[in-house]
C-alpha atoms as a PDB file:
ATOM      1  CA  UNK A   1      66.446 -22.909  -8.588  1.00  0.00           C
ATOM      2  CA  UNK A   2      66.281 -21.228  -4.853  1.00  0.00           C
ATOM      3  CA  UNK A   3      64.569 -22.617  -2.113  1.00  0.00           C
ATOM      4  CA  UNK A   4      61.118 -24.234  -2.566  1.00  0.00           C
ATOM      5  CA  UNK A   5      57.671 -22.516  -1.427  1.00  0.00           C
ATOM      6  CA  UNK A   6      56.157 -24.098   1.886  1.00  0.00           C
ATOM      7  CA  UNK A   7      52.469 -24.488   2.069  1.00  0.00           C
ATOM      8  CA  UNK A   8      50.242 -26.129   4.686  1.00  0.00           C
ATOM      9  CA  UNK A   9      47.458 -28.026   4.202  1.00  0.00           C
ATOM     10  CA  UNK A  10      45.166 -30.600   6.069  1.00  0.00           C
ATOM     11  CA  UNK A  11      43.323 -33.900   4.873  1.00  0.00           C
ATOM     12  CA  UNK A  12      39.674 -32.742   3.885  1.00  0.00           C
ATOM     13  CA  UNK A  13      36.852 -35.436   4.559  1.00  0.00           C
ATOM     14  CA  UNK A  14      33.601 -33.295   3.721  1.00  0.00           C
ATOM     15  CA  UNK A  15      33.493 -33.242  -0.161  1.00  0.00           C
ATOM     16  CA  UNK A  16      31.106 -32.040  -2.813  1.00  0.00           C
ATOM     17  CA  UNK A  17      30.163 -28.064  -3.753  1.00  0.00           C
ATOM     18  CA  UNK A  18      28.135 -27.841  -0.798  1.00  0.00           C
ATOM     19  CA  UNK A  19      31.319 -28.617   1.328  1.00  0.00           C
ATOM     20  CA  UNK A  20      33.777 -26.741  -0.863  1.00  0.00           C
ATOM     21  CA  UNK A  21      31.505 -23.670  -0.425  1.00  0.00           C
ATOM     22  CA  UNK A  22      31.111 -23.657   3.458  1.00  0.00           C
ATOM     23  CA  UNK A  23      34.708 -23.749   3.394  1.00  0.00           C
ATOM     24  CA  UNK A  24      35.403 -20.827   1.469  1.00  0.00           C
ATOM     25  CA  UNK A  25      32.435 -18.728   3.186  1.00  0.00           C
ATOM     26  CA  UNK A  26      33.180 -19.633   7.173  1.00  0.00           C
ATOM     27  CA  UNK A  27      37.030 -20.532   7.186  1.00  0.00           C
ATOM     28  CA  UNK A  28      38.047 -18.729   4.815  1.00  0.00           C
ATOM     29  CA  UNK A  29      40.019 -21.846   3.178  1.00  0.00           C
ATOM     30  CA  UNK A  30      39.946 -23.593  -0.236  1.00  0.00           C
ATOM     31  CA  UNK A  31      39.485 -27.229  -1.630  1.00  0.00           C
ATOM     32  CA  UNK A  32      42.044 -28.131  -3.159  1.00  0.00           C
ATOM     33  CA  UNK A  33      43.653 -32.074  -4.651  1.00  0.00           C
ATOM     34  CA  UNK A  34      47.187 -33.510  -4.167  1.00  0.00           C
ATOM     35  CA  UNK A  35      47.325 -36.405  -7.232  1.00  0.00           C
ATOM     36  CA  UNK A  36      50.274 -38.292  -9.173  1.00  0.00           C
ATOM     37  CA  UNK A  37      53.301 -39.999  -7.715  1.00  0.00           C
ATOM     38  CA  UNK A  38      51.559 -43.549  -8.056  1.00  0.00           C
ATOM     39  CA  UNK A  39      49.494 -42.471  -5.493  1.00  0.00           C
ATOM     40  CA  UNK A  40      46.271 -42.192  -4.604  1.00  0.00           C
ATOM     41  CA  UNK A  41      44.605 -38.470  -4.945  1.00  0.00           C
ATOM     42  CA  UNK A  42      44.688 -36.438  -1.423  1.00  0.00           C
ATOM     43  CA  UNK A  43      41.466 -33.650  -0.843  1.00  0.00           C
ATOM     44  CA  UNK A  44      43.369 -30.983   1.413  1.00  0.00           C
ATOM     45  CA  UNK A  45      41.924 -27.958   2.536  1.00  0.00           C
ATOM     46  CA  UNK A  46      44.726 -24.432   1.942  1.00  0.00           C
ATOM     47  CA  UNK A  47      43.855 -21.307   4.283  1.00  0.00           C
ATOM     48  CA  UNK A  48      42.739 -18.840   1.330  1.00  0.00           C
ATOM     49  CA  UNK A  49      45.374 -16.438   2.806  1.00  0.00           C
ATOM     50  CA  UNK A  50      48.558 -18.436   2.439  1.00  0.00           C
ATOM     51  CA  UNK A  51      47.593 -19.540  -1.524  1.00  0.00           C
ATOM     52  CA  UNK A  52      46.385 -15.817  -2.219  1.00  0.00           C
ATOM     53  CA  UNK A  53      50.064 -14.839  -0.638  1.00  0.00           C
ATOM     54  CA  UNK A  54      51.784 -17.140  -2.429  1.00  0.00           C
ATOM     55  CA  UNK A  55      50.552 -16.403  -6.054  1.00  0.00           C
ATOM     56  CA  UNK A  56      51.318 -13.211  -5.361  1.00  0.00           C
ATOM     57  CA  UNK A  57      55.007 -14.380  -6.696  1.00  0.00           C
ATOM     58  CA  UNK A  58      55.547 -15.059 -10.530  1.00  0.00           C
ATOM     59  CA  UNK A  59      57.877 -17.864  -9.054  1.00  0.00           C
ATOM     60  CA  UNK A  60      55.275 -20.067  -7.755  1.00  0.00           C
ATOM     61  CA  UNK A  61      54.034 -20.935 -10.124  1.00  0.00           C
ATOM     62  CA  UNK A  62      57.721 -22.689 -11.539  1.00  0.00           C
ATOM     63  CA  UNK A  63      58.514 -24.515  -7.880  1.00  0.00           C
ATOM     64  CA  UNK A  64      58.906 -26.846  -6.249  1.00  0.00           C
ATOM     65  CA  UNK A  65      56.376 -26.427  -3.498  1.00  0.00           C
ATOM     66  CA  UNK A  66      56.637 -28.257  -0.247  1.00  0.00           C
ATOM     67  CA  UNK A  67      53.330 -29.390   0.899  1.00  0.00           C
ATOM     68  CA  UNK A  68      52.892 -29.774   4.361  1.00  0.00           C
ATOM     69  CA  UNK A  69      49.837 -32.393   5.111  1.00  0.00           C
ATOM     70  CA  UNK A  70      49.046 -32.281   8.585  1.00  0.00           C
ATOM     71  CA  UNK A  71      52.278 -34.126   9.721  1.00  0.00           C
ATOM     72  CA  UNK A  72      53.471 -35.409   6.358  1.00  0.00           C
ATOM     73  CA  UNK A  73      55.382 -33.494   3.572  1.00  0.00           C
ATOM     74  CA  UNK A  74      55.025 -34.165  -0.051  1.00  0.00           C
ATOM     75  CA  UNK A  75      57.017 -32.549  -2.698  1.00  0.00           C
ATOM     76  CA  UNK A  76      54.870 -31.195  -5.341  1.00  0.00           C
ATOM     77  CA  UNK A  77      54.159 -28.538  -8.351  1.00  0.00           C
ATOM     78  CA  UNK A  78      50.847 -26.384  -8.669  1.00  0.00           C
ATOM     79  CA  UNK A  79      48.672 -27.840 -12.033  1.00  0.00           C
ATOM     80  CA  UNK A  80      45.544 -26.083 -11.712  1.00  0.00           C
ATOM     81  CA  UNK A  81      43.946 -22.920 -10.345  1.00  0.00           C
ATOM     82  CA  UNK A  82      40.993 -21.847 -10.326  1.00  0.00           C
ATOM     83  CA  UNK A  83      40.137 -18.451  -9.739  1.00  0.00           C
ATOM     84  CA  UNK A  84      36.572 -16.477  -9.083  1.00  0.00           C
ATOM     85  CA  UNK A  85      35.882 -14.281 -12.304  1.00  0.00           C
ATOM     86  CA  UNK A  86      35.046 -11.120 -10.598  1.00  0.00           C
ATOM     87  CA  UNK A  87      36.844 -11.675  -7.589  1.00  0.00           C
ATOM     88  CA  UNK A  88      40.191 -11.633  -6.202  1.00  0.00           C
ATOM     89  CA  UNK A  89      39.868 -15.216  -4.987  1.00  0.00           C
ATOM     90  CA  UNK A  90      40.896 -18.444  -5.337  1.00  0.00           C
ATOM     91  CA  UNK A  91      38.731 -21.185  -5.664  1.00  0.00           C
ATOM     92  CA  UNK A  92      40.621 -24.344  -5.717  1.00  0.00           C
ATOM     93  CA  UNK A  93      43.982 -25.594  -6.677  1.00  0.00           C
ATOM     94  CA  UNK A  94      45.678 -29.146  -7.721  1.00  0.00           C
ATOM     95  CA  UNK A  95      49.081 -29.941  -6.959  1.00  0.00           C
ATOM     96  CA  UNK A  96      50.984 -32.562  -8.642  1.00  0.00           C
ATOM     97  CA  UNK A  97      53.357 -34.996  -6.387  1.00  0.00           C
ATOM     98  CA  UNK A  98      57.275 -35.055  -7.856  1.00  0.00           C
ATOM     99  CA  UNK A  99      60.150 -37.602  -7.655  1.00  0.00           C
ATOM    100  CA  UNK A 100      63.264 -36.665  -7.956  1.00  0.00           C
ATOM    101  CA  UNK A 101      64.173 -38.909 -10.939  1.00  0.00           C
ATOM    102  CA  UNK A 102      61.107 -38.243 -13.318  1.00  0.00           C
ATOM    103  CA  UNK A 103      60.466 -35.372 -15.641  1.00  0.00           C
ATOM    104  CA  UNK A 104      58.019 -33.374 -14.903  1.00  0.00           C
ATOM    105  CA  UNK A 105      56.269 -30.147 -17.249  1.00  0.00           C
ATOM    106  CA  UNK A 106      56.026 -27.004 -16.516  1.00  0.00           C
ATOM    107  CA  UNK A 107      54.956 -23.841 -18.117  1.00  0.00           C
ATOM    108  CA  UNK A 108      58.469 -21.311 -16.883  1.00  0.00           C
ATOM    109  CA  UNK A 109      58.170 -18.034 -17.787  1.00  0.00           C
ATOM    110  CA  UNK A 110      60.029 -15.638 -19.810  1.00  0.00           C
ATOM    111  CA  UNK A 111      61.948 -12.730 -18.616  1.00  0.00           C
ATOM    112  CA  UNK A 112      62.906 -10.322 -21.240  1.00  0.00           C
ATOM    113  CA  UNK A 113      66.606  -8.081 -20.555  1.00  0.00           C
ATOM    114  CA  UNK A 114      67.806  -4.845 -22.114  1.00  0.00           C
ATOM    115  CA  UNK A 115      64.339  -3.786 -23.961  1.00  0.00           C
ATOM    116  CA  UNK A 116      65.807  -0.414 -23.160  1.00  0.00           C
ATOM    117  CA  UNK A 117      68.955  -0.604 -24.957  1.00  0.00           C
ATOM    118  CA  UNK A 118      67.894  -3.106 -27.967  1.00  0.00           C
ATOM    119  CA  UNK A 119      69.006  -1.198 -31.457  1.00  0.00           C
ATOM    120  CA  UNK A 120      65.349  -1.847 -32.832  1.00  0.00           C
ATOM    121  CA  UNK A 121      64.121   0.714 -30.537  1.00  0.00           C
ATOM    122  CA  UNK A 122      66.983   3.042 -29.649  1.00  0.00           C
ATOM    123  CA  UNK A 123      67.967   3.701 -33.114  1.00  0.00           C
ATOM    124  CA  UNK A 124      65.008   2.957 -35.588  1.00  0.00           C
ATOM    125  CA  UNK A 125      62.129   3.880 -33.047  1.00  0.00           C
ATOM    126  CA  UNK A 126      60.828   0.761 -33.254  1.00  0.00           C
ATOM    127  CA  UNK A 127      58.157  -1.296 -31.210  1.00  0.00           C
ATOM    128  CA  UNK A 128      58.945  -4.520 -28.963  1.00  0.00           C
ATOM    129  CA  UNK A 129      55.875  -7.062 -29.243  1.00  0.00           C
ATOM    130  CA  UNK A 130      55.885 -10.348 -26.626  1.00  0.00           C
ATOM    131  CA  UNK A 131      54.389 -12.725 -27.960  1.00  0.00           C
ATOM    132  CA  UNK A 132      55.019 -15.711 -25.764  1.00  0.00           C
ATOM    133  CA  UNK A 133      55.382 -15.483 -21.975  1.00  0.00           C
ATOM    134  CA  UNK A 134      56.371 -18.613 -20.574  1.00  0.00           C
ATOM    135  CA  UNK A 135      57.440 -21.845 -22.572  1.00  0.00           C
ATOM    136  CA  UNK A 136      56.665 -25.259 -21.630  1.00  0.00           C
ATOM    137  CA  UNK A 137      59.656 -27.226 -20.651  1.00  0.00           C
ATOM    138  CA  UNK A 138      60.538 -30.792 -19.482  1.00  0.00           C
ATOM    139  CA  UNK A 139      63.079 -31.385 -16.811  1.00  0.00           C
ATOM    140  CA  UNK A 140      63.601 -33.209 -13.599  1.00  0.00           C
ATOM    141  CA  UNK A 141      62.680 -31.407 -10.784  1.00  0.00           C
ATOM    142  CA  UNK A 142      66.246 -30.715  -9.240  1.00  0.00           C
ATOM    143  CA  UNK A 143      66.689 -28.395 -12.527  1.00  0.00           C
ATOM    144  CA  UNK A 144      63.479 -26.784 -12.509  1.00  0.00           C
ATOM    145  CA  UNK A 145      64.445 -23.088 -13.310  1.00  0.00           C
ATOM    146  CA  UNK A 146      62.970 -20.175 -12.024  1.00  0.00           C
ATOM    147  CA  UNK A 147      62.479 -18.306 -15.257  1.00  0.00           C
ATOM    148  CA  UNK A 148      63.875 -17.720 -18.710  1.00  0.00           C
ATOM    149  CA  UNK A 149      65.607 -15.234 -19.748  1.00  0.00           C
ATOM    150  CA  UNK A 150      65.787 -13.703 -23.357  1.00  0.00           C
ATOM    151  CA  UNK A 151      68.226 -10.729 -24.198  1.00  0.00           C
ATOM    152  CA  UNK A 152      67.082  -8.090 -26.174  1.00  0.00           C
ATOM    153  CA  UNK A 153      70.035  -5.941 -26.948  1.00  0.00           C
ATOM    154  CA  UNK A 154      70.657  -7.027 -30.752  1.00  0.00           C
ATOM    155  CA  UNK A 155      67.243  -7.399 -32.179  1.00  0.00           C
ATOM    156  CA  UNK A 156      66.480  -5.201 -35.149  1.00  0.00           C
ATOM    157  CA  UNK A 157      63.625  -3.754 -36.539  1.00  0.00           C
ATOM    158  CA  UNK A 158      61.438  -6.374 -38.349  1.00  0.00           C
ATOM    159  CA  UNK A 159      63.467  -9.268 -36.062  1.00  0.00           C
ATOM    160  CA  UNK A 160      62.100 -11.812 -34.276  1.00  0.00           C
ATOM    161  CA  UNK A 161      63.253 -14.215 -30.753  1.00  0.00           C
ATOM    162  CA  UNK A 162      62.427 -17.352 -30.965  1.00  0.00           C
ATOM    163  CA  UNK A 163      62.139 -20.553 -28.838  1.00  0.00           C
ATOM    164  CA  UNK A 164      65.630 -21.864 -30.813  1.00  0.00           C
ATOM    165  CA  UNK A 165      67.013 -18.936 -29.749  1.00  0.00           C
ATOM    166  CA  UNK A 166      67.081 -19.608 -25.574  1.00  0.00           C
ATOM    167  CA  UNK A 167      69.656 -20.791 -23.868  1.00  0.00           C
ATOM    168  CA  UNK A 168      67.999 -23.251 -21.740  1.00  0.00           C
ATOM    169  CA  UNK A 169      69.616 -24.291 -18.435  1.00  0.00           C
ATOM    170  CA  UNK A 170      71.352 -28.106 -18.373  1.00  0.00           C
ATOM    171  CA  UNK A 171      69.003 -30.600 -18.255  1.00  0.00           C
ATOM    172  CA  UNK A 172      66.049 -28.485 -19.159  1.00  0.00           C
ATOM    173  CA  UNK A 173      64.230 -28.913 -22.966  1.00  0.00           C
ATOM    174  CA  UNK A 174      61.433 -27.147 -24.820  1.00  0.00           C
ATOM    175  CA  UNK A 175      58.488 -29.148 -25.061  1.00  0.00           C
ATOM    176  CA  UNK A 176      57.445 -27.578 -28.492  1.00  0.00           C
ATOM    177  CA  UNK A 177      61.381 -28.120 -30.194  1.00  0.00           C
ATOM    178  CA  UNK A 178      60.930 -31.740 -28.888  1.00  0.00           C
ATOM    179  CA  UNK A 179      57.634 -32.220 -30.667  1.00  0.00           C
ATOM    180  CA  UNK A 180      58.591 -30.771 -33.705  1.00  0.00           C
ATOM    181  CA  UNK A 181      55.917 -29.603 -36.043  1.00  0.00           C
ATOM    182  CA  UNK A 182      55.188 -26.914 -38.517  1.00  0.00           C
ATOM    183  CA  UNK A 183      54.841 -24.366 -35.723  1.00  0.00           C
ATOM    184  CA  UNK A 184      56.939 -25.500 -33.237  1.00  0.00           C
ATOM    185  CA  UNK A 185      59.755 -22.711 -33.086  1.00  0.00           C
ATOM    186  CA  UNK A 186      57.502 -20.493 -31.532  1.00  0.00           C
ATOM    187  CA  UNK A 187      58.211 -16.258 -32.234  1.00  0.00           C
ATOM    188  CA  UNK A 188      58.802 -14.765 -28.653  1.00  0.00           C
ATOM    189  CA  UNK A 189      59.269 -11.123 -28.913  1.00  0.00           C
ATOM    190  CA  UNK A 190      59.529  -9.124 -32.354  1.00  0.00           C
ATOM    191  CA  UNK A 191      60.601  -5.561 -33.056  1.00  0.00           C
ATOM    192  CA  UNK A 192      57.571  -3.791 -34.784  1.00  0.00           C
ATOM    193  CA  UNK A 193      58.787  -0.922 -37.170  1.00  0.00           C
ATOM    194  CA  UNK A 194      57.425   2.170 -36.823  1.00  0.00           C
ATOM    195  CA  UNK A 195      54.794   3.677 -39.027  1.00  0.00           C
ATOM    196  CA  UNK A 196      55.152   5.658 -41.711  1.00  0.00           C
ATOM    197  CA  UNK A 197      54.038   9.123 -41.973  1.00  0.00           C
ATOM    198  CA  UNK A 198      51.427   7.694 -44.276  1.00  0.00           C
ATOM    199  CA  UNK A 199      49.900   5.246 -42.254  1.00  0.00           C
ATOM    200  CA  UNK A 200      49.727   8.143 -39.253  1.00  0.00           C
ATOM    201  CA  UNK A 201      47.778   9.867 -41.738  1.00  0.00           C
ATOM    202  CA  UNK A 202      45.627   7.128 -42.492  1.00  0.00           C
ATOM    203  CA  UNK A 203      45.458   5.725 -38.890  1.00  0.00           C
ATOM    204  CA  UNK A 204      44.106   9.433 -37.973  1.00  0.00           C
ATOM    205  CA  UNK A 205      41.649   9.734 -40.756  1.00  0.00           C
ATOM    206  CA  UNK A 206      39.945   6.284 -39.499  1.00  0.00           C
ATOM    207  CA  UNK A 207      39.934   7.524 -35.972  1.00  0.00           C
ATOM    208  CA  UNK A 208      38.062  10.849 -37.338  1.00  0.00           C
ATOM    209  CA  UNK A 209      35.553   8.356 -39.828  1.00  0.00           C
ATOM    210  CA  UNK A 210      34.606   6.161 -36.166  1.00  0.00           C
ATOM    211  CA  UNK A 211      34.153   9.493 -34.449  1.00  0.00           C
ATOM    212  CA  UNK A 212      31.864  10.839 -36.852  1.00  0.00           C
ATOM    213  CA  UNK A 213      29.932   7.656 -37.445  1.00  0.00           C
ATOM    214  CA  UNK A 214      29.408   7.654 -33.205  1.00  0.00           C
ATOM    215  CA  UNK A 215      28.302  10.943 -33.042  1.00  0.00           C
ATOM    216  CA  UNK A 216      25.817  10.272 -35.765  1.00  0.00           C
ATOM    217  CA  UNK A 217      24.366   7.191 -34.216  1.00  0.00           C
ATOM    218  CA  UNK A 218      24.027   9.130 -30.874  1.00  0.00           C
ATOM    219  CA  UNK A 219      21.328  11.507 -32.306  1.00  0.00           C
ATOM    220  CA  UNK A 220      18.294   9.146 -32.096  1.00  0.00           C
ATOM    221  CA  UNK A 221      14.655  10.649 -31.724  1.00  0.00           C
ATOM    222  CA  UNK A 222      14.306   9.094 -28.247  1.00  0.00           C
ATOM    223  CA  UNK A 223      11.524   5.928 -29.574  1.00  0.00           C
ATOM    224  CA  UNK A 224      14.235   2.943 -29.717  1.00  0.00           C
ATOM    225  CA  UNK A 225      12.900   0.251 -27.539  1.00  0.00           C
ATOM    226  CA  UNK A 226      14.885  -0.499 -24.344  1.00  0.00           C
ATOM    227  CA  UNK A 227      16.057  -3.484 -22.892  1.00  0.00           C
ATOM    228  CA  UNK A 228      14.336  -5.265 -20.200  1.00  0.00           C
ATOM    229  CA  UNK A 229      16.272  -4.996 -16.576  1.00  0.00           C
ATOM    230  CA  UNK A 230      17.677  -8.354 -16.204  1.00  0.00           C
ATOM    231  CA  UNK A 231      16.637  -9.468 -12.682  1.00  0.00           C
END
């Protein structure tokens, strides 16, 4: 794992929505809550500009983040975000305090290598499907990795990656293998064949069926009742 993110933050006193939203409106900064650690929970207030930069990087999101608290620093991982639905903006985080010598959990994401050269697709024309983007591992923080990385190259048509099938870094476990369970060896990434000339055919003559069956239901005589504007 490289170096960890740096964030600064300062101890917020005003609480409630009223506060949290006067924040966001005239500083331009976010509520946010530092917990865990047997500690007690922190309020902090995050310029909106450093968090917004920081996301910006898959790799946030599997750090270590050092969390500077006006003249303190805590070590700590990001829990929680919440964003605005329409907006490009984020609302409010939580960050969880580490220690070096527990385990903490962590969603790390997958990185998928040679989907250009993998025989499912270079020589049957196949598809390559993701199905899983990050796994959930357990690990102490030291071995925190940055991302996962799954190879490609030898998956055939109608073959799947699994979570048995990663090489996961010393020290570092799958949360779902260590559970066990029916559905625990999650798929990854499969190679979809390609179709057959018969289901082109088939796929086509649906597409024409919808087509028709819009055009039809276009041609009303004008007397449907509309909606009220909602105000």
């Amino acid at each position: 794992m490289s170096d960890a993110f740096e964030l600064n933050a300062i101890v917020r006193t005003d609480k409630g929505k009223g506060a949290s939203r006067r924040l966001r409106r005239l500083n331009n900064e976010i509520p946010a809550i530092i917990y865990g650690g047997n500690k007690d929970p922190v309020s902090i207030t995050i310029a909106h500009k450093d968090i917004a930069r920081a996301i910006e990087n898959e790799a946030f999101f599997s750090h270590i983040i050092q969390l500077n608290v006006d003249k303190k620093s805590e070590q700590v991982i990001i829990k929680a975000l919440q964003r605005h639905p329409a907006k490009a903006l984020v609302l409010h985080a939580d960050f969880l305090r580490v220690r070096a010598d527990e385990e903490i959990t962590v969603n790390v994401p997958v990185h998928f290598l040679n989907e250009d050269k993998c025989i499912g697709v270079k020589l049957s024309g196949g598809s390559i499907i993701h199905t899983l983007s990050e796994i959930e591992v357990s690990c102490l923080p030291k071995n925190l990795p940055e991302y996962l990385e799954v190879d490609m190259t030898e998956v055939d048509v109608g073959e799947s990656i699994h979570i048995s099938d990663v090489i996961f870094p010393e020290g570092v476990t799958s949360n779902s293998l260590s559970h066990g369970g029916d559905d625990a060896d999650q798929s990854i990434a499969t190679v979809q064949a390609p179709r057959s000339e018969e289901e082109e055919i088939a796929v086509e003559g649906a597409d024409e069926v919808t087509d028709g069956e819009e055009t039809d239901g276009e041609e009303t005589d004008g007397d449907e009742e509309k909606p009220e504007d909602d105000e």
